[in-house]
Protein backbone atom coordinates (compact mmCIF):
# COMPACT_ATOMS: atom_id res chain seq x y z
CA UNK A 1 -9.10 -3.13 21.42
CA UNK A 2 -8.66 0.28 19.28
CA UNK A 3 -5.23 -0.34 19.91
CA UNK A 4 -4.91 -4.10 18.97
CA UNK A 5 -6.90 -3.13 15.88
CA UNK A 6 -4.38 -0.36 14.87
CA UNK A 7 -1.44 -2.12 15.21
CA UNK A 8 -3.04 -5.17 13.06
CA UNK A 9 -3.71 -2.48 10.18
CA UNK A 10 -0.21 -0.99 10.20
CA UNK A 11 0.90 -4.70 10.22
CA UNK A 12 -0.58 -5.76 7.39
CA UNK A 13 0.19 -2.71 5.25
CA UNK A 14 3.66 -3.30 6.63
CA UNK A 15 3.31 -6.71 5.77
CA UNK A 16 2.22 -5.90 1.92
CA UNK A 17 4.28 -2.70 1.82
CA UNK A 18 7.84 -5.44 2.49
CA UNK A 19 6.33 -7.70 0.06
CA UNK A 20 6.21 -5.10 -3.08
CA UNK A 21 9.24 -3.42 -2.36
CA UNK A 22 10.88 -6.86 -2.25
CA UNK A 23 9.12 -8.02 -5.06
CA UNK A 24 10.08 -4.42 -7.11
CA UNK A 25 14.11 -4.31 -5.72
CA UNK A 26 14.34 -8.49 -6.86
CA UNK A 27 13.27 -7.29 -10.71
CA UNK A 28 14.64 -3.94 -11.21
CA UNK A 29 17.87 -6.17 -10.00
CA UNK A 30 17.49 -9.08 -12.07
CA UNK A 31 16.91 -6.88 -14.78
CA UNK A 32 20.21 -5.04 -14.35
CA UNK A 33 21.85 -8.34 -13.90
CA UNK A 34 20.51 -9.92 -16.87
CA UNK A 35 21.44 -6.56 -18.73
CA UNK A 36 25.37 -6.42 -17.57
CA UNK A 37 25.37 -9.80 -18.97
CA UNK A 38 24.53 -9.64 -21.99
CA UNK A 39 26.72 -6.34 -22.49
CA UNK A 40 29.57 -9.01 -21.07
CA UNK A 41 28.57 -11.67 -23.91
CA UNK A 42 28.67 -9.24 -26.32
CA UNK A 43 32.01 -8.36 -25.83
CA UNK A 44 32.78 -11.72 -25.58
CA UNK A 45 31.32 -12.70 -28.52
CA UNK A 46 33.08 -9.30 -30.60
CA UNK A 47 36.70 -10.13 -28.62
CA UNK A 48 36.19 -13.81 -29.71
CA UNK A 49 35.47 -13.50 -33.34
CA UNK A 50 38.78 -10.96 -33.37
CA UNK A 51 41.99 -12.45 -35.13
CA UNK A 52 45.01 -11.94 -33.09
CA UNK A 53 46.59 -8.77 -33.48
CA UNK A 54 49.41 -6.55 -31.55
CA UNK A 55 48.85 -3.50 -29.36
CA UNK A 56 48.36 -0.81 -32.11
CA UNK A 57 45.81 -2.81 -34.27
CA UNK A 58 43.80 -3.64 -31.24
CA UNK A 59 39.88 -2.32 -31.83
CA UNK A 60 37.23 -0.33 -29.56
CA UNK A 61 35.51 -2.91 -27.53
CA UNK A 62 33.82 -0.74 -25.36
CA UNK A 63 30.11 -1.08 -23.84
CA UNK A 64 27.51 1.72 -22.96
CA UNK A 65 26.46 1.51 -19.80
CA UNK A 66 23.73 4.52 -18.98
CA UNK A 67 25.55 7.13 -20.91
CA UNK A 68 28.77 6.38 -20.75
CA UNK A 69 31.40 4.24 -22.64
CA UNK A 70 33.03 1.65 -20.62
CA UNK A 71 35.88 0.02 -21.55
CA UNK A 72 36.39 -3.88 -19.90
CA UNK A 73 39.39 -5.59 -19.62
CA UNK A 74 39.26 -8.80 -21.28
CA UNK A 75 42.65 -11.24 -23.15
CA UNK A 76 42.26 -14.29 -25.34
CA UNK A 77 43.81 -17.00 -25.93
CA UNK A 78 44.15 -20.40 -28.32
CA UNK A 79 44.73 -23.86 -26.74
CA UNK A 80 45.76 -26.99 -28.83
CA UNK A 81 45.25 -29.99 -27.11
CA UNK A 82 47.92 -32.03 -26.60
CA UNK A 83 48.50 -36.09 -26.14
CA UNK A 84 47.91 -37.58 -22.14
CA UNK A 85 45.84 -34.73 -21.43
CA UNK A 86 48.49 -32.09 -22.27
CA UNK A 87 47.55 -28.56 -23.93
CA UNK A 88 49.80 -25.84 -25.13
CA UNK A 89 48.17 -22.07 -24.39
CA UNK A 90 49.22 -18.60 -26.29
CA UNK A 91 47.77 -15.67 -25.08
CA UNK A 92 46.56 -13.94 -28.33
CA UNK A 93 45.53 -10.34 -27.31
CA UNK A 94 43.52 -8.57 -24.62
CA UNK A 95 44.14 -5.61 -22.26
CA UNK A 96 46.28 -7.83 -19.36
CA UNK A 97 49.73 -7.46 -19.46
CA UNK A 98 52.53 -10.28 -18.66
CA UNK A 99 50.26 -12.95 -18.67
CA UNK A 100 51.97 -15.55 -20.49
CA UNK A 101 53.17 -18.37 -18.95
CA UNK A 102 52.10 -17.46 -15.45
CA UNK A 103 50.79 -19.65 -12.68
CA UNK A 104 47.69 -17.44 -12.81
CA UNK A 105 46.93 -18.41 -16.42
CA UNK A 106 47.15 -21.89 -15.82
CA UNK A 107 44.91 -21.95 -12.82
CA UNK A 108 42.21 -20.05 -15.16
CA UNK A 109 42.75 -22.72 -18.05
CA UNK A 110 41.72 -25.45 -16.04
CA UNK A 111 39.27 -23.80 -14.30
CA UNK A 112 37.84 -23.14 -17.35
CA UNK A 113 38.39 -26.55 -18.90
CA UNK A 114 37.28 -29.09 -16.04
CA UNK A 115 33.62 -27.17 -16.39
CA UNK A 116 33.52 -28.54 -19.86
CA UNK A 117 31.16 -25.77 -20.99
CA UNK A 118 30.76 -23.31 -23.80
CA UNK A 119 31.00 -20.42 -21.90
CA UNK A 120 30.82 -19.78 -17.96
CA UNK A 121 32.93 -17.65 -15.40
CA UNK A 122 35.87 -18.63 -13.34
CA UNK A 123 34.99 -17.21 -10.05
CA UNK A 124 37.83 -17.12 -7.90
CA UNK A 125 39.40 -14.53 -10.93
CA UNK A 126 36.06 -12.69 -11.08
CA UNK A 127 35.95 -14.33 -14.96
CA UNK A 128 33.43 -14.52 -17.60
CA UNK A 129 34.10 -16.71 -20.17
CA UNK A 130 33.32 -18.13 -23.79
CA UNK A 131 34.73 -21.05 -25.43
CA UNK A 132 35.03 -21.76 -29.11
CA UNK A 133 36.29 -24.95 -31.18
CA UNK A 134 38.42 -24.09 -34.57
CA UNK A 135 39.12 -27.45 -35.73
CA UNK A 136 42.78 -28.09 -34.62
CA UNK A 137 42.38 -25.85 -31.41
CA UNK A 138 40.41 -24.09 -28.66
CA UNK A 139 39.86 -20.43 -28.57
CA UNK A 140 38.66 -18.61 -25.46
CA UNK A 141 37.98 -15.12 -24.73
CA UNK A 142 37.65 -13.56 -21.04
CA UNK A 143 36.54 -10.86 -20.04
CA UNK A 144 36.46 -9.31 -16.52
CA UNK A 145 33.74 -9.44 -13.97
CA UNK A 146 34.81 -7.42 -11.33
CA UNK A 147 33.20 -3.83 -12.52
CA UNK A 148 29.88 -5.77 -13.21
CA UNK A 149 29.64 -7.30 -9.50
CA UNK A 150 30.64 -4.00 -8.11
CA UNK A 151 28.00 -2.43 -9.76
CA UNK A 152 25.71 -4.99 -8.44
CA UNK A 153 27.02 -4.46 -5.10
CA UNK A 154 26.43 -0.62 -5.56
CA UNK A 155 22.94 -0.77 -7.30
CA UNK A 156 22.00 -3.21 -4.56
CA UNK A 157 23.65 -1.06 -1.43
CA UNK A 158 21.31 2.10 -3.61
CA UNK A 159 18.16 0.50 -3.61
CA UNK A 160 18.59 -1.17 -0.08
CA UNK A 161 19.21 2.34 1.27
CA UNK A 162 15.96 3.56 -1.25
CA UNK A 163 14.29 0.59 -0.20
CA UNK A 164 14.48 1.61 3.40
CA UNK A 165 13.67 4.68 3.31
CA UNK A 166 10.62 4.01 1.42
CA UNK A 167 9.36 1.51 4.19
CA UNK A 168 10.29 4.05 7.28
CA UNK A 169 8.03 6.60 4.78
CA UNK A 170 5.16 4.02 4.68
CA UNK A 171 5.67 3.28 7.64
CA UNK A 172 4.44 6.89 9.08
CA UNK A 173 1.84 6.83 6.21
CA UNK A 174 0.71 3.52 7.83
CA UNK A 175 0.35 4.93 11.21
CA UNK A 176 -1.40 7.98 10.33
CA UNK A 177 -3.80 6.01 7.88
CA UNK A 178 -4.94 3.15 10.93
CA UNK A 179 -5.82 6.51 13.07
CA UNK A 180 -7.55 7.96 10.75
CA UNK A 181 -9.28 4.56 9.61
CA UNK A 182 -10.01 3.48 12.92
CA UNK A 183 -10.93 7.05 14.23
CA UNK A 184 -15.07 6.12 13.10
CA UNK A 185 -14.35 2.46 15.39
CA UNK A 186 -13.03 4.33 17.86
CA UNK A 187 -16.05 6.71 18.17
CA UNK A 188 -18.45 4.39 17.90
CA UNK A 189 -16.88 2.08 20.44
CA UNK A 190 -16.66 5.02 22.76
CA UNK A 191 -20.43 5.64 22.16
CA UNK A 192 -21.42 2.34 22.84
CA UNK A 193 -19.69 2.33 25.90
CA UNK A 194 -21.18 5.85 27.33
CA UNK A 195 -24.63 4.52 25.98
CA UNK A 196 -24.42 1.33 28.63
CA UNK A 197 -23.35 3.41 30.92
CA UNK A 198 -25.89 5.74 30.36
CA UNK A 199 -29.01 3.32 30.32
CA UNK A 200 -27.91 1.58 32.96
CA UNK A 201 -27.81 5.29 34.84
CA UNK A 202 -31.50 5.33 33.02
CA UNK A 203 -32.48 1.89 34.14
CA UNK A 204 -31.03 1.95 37.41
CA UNK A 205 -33.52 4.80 38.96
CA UNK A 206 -37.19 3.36 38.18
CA UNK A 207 -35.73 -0.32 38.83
CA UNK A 208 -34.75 0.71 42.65
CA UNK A 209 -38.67 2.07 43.01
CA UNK A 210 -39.95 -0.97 41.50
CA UNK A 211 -37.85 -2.90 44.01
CA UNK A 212 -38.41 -0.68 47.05
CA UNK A 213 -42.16 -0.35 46.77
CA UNK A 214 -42.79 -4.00 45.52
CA UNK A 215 -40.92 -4.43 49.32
CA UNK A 216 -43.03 -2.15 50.84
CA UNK A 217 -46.28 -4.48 49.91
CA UNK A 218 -44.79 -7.27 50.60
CA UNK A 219 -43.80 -6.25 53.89
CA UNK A 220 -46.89 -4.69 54.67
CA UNK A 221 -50.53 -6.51 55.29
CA UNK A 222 -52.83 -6.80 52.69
CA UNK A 223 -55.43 -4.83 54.50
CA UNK A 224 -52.96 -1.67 54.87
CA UNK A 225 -51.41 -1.51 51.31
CA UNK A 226 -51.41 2.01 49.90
CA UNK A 227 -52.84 2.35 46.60
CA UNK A 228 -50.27 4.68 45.52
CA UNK A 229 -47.14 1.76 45.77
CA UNK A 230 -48.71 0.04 43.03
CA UNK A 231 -49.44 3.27 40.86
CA UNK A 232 -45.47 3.79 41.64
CA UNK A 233 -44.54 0.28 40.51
CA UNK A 234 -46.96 0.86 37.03
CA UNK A 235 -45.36 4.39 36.63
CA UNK A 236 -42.01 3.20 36.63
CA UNK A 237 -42.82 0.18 34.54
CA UNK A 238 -44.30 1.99 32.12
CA UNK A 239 -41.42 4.45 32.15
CA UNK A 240 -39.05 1.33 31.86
CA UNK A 241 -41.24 0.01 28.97
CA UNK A 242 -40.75 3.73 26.70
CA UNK A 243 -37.04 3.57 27.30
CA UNK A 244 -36.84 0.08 26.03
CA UNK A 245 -38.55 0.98 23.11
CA UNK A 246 -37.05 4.54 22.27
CA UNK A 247 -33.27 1.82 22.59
CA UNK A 248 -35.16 -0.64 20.38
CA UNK A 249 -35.77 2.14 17.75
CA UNK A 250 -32.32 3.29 17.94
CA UNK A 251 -30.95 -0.08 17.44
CA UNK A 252 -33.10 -0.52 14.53
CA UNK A 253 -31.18 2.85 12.79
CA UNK A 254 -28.12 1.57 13.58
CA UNK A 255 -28.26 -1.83 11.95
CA UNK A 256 -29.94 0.35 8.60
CA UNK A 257 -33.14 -1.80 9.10
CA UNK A 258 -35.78 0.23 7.38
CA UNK A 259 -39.26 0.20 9.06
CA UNK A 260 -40.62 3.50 7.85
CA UNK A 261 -43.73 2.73 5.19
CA UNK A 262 -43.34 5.89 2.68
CA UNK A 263 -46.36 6.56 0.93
CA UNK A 264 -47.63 9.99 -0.42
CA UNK A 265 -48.83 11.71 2.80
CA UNK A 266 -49.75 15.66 3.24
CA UNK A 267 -46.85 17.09 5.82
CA UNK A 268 -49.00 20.13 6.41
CA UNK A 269 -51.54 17.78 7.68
CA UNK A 270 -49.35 16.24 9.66
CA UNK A 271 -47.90 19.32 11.29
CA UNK A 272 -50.94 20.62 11.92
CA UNK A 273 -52.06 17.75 13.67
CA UNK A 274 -49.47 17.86 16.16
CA UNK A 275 -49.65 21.62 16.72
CA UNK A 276 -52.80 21.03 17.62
CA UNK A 277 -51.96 18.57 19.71
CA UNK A 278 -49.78 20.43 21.75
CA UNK A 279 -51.46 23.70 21.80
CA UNK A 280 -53.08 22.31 25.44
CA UNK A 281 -49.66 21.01 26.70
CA UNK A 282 -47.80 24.36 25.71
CA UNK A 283 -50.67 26.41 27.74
CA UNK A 284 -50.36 24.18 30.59
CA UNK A 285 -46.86 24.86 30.75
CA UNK A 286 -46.94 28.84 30.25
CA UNK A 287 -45.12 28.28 26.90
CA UNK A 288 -47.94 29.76 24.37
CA UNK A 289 -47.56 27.80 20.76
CA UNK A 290 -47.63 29.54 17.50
CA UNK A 291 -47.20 27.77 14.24
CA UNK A 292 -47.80 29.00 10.49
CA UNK A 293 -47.84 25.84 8.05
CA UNK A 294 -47.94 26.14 4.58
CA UNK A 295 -50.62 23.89 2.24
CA UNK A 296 -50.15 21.80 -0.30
CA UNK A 297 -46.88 20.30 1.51
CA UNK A 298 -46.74 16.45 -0.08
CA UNK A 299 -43.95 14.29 0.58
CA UNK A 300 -43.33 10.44 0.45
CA UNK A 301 -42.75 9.27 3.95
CA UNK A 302 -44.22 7.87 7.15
CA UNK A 303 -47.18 9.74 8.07
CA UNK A 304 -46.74 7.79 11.92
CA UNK A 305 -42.92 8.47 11.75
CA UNK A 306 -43.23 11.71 10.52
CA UNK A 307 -45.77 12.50 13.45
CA UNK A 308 -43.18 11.41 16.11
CA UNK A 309 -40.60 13.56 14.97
CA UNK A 310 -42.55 16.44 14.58
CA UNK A 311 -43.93 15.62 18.50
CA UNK A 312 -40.32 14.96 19.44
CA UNK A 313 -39.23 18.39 18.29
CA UNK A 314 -42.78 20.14 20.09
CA UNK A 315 -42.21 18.48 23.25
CA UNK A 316 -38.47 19.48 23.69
CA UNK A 317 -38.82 23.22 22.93
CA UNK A 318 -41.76 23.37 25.54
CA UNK A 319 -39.24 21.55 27.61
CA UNK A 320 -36.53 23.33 27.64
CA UNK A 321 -37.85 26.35 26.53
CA UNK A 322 -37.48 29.89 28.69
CA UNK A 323 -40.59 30.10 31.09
CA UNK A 324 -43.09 32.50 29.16
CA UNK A 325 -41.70 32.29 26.01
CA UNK A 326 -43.67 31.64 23.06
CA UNK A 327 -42.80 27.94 20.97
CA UNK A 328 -43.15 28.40 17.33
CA UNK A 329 -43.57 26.29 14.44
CA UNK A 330 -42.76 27.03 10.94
CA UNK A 331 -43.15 24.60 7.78
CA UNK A 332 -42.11 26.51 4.30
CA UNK A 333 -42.28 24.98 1.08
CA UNK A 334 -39.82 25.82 -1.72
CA UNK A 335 -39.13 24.40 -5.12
CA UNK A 336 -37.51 21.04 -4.25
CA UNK A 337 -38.09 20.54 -0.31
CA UNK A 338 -40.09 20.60 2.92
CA UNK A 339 -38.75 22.70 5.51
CA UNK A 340 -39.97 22.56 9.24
CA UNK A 341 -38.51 24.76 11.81
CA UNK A 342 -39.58 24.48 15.87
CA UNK A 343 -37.62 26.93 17.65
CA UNK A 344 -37.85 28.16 21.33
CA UNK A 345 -36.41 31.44 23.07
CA UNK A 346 -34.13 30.69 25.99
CA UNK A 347 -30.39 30.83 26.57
CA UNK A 348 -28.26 29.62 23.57
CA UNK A 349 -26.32 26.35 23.49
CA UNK A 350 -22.83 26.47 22.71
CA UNK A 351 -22.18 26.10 19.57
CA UNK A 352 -19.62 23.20 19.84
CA UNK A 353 -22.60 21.37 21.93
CA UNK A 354 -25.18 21.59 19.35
CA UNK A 355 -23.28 18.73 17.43
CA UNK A 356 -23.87 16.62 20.49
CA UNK A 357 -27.78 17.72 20.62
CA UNK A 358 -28.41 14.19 18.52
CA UNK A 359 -25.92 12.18 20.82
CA UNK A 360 -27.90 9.44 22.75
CA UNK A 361 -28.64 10.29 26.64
CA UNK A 362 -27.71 13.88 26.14
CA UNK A 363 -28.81 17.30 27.26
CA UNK A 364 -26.88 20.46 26.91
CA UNK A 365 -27.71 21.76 30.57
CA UNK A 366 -26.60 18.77 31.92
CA UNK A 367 -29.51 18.48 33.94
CA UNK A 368 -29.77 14.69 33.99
CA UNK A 369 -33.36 13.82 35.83
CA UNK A 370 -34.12 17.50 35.88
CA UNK A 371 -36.98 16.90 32.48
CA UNK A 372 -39.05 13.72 31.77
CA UNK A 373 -37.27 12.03 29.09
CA UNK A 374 -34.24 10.25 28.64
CA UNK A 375 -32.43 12.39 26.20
CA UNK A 376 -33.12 9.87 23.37
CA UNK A 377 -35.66 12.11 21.58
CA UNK A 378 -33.71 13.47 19.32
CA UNK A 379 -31.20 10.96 18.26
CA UNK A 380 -34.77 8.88 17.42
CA UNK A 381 -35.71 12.41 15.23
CA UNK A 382 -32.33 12.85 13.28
CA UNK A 383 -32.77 8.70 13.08
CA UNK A 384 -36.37 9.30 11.48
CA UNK A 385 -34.85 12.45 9.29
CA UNK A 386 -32.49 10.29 7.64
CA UNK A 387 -34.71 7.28 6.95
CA UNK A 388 -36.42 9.78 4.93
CA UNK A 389 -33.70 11.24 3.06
CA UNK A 390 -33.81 14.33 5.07
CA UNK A 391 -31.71 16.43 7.69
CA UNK A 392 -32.24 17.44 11.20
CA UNK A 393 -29.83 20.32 12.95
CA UNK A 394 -29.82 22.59 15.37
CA UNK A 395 -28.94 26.46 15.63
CA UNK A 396 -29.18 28.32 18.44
CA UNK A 397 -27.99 32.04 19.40
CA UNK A 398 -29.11 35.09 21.74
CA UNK A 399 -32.56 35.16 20.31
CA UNK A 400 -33.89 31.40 19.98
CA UNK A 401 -33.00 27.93 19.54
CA UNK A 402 -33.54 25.96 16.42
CA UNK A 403 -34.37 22.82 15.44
CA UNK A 404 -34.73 22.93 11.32
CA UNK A 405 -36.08 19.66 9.49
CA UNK A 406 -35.64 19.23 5.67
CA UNK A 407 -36.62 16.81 3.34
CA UNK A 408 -37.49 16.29 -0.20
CA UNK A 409 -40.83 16.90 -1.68
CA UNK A 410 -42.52 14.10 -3.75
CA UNK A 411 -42.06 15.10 -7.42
C-alpha cells in the first residue's frame, strides 16, 4: 500500500511537473517566435520602403538579436502586370546575387502571387515576404528565413535538453519528497499493524481460560463444579473488559476526540491523593514510597484524568522498579508550569528505547506476561499529557529512571 501510495505521489508531481515545463518551453518559444518575426517584418518593411539602388549605395539593414548585429539576406523586386495573366519582374536590389531571370525567381513569384496576400512566406525557399501596390506595379521585398528557423530549431533542441534535465531533477526531488511525505503513513500503518498483532497476543491468553474453564463446567456435574473456574472465567473477563477500555481510550486520542473536562483543579491535591493511595501497594511490594509535593499547584485540567496518569506513572515504577528500592514522587512549581517527576532506581533503559516507552503494548525488558498490565499505561499517560497541553518523557541512567510530567499552570 506504502508503495502504491508513493508511486501515486511521484506521479502526480510528475504529472504537474510535465505540465509546467510544457506550458513554460510553449511561451518562452512562442515568444521568441513572435519576436524573430517581427525583427523579419521590420526589415521587410525598411528593405521595402528603399528605392532601388546599386551595390555601393546599398544601406545597413541589420537586426539585433541578443547583442549582436545580424545581417539577413533579403532582394526586391517590382512586377508590372501584364495582359492574359502575364507579368514582367526586375530584381531591384538585395544581397542575392545572379538572380535575374532564373527559374528560381519565377517559382518564388508565383508562389508568392497565387497566395494573393499582403505579405506571407514561400516555404519551399525558406521566404518571408511583403507585398506592396504602387499604382502601375507590384513591389515585393524578401527576406530570408532560414537563420530564424535554425534558431528555432536550436532554442528548441536548448530547452528540450534544459527541459529534460529539469524533469530527471524533479524527478529525484519527487522521489525523495513521497518518502519523506509518506514516512508518518508508513509509521503509522506499521503501528497499526503491530498493535493487532499485539492485542490479539493480549486477547488471545484470557480468551483460551475463558474457553477452557467455561469447558471444564460444562463438562463437569453441577454438584462437583469448583468455585474457583468461575472466579477464573470473572478474572479474565474482567481483565478482557480493562484492555478494551485502555484500546477504547487510545482510539479516542487518536481520532483528537477531546473527553477531558478542564476546570480549575488543585494538582497538589491530586498528587497527594494518589501517593496516598499507593503508599499501601508500594509497602506490600517492598518498594517504600516517598513523595514531596509542593502547595498551591492550580492548573486547568481533568481532576479524574489527571488522577489516572499520575496512578499510571505510581503503578509502573513500583512495577518495574529494583526490589527494595525506594519510589519517589516529586511535583515542583515554577513560574509558568507544573512539574511532576516519579522516578524508580533499577537498571537503566537504553536510551534509544526510552522513545518507545509510550509505544502501545511495549515494555523495555521485553518481558511480555512477566507484570500485570498490557503495556498500554503509558501511551494512555503521554495521551492524557497532551490533551492537557503538557509533556510526558522519560530519562533513565545508572542511578534511576524517570518519568517527568509538565504542564502549564492556570494563569
Amino acid at each position: 500500500m506504502i508503495r502504491r501510495l508513493r508511486l501515486k505521489f511521484v506521479a502526480v508531481c510528475m504529472a504537474l511537473v510535465t505540465a509546467v515545463l510544457a506550458a513554460v518551453l510553449g511561451a518562452v518559444l512562442g515568444a521568441v517566435r513572435e519576436n524573430i518575426s517581427d525583427l523579419s517584418g521590420q526589415v521587410l518593411q525598411r528593405v521595402i520602403q528603399e528605392e532601388p539602388f546599386g551595390r555601393e549605395g546599398r544601406p545597413d539593414l541589420g537586426i539585433r538579436i541578443g547583442g549582436d548585429r545580424v545581417q539577413l539576406p533579403y532582394f526586391t523586386v517590382n512586377i508590372w502586370p501584364g495582359r492574359a495573366g502575364t507579368y514582367t519582374a526586375y530584381v531591384t536590389g538585395g544581397t542575392y546575387a545572379n538572380l535575374e531571370d532564373t527559374a528560381e525567381l519565377t517559382a518564388i513569384l508565383e508562389d508568392c502571387l497565387e497566395q494573393n496576400q499582403p505579405e506571407g512566406t514561400v516555404k519551399d525557399y525558406r521566404l518571408r515576404y511583403l507585398r506592396q501596390e504602387r499604382g502601375l506595379y507590384w513591389r515585393l521585398a524578401f527576406v530570408d528565413m532560414s537563420m530564424e528557423q535554425a534558431m528555432l530549431r536550436e532554442m528548441m533542441r536548448s530547452y528540450l535538453n534544459i527541459a529534460a534535465a529539469a524533469f530527471l531533477l524533479l524527478l529525484g526531488v519527487s522521489i525523495i519528497l513521497a518518502r519523506w511525505a509518506t514516512r508518518p503513513v508508513e509509521r503509522a500503518w506499521r503501528q497499526q499493524r503491530q498493535f493487532l498483532s499485539d492485542a490479539s497476543h493480549e486477547l488471545k491468553t484470557p480468551l483460551t481460560v475463558i474457553l477452557s474453564n467455561a469447558a471444564l463446567l460444562e463438562a463437569a456435574p453441577l454438584e462437583e463444579r469448583p468455585a474457583r473456574w468461575t472466579d477464573n472465567i470473572c478474572s479474565e473477563a474482567q481483565r478482557m473488559k480493562s484492555l478494551v477500555e485502555e484500546m477504547l481510550t487510545l482510539a479516542r486520542a487518536d481520532n483528537m476526540t477531546h473527553t477531558a473536562v478542564l476546570t480549575e483543579i488543585s494538582l497538589s491535591d491530586i498528587a497527594a491523593g494518589c501517593a496516598l493511595a499507593f503508599e499501601p501497594v508500594a509497602f506490600e511490594a517492598g518498594k517504600p514510597l516517598e513523595y514531596e509535593v509542593a502547595e498551591g499547584t492550580d492548573v486547568l485540567g481533568d481532576g479524574d484524568k489527571l488522577r489516572q496518569l499520575i496512578s499510571i506513572l505510581l503503578d509502573n515504577a513500583i512495577k518495574y522498579g529494583a526490589a527494595g528500592g525506594a519510589v519517589s514522587m516529586t511535583l515542583q512549581k515554577t513560574d509558568r508550569q507544573a512539574k511532576l517527576t516519579v522516578s524508580n532506581p533499577g537498571p537503566p533503559i537504553p536510551q534509544a528505547q526510552l522513545p518507545r516507552l509510550f509505544e502501545r503494548f511495549y515494555r523495555a525488558d521485553g518481558s511480555r506476561g512477566e507484570q500485570s498490565g498490557f503495556g498500554l499505561g503509558l501511551p494512555i499517560g503521554a495521551a492524557i499529557a497532551a490533551e492537557h497541553k503538557g509533556t510526558l518523557k522519560a530519562e533513565s541512567d545508572a542511578a534511576s529512571t524517570r518519568f517527568i510530567f509538565t504542564m502549564p499552570l492556570k494563569r
